[in-house]
Protein backbone atom coordinates (compact mmCIF):
# COMPACT_ATOMS: atom_id res chain seq x y z
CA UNK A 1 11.38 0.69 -11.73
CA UNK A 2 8.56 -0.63 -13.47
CA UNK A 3 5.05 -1.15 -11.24
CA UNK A 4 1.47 -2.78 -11.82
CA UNK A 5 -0.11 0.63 -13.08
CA UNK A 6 2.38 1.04 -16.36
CA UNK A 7 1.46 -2.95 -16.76
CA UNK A 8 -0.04 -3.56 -20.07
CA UNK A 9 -3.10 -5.49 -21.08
CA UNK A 10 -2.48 -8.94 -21.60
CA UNK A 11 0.73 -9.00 -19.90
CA UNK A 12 1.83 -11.46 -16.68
CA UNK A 13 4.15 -9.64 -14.48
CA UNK A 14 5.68 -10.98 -10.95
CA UNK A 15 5.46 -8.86 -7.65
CA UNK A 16 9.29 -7.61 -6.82
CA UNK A 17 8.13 -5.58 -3.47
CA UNK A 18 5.50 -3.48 -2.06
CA UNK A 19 6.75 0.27 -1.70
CA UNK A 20 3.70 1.08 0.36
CA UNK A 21 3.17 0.98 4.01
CA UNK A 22 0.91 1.29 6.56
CA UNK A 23 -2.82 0.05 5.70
CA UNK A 24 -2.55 0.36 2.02
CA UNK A 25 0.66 -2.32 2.03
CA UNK A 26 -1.49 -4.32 4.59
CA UNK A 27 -4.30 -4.26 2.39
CA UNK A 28 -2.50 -5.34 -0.38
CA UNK A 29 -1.27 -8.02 1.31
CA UNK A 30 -4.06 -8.83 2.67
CA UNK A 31 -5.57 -9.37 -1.13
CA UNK A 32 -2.91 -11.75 -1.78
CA UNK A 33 -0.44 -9.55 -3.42
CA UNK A 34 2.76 -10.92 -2.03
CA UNK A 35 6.34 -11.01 -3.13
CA UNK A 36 7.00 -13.85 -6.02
CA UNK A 37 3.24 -13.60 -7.02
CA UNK A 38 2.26 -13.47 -10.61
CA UNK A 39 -0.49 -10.89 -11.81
CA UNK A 40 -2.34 -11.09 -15.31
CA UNK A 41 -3.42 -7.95 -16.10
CA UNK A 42 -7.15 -8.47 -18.00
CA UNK A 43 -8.48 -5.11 -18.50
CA UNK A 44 -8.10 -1.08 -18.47
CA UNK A 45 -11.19 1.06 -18.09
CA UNK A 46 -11.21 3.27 -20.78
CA UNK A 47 -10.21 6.30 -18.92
CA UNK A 48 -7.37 4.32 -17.66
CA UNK A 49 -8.71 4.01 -14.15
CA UNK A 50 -9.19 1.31 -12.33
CA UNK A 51 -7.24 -2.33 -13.74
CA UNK A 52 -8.77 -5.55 -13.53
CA UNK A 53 -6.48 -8.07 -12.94
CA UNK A 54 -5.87 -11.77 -12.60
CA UNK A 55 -4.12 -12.94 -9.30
CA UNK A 56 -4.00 -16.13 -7.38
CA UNK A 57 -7.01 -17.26 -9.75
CA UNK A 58 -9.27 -14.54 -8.94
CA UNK A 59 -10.25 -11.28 -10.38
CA UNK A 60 -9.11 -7.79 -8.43
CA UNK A 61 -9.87 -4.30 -9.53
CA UNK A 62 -7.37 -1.55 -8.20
CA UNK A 63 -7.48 1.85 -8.82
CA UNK A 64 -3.72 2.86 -10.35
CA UNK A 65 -2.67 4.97 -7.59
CA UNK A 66 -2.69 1.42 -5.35
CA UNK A 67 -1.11 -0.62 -8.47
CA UNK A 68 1.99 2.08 -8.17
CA UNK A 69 2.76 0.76 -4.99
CA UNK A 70 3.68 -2.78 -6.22
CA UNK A 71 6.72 -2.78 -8.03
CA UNK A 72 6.90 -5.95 -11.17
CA UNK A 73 9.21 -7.28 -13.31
């Protein structure tokens, strides 16, 4: 099972399902990341934490323990 946080930079991945739940999957949702959606991710902080990314033509930082909850292919 690959997810958003082991994404690499400058790669487009597509949402499979959201393994949350409760108000984190909500939230997620909420920020338009659905199933069939494609994410670019842009950028890493140099620590590794938290991912810009590129979704629905807008920009969206997560922290990684939110981008493991949304499995990609």
């Amino acid at each position: 099972m690959k997810t958003l946080r082991n994404a690499k930079v400058g790669e487009m991945v597509k949402v499979v399902k959201l393994s949350g739940s409760g108000a984190v999957k909500r939230r997620m949702m909420d920020m338009g990341i659905t199933k069939g959606t494609e994410i670019f991710v842009r950028k890493v902080a140099p620590l590794g934490d938290p991912i810009e990314v590129n979704i629905r033509g807008y920009e969206l930082t997560l922290r990684k323990d939110d981008a493991a909850i949304v499995e990609v292919e």
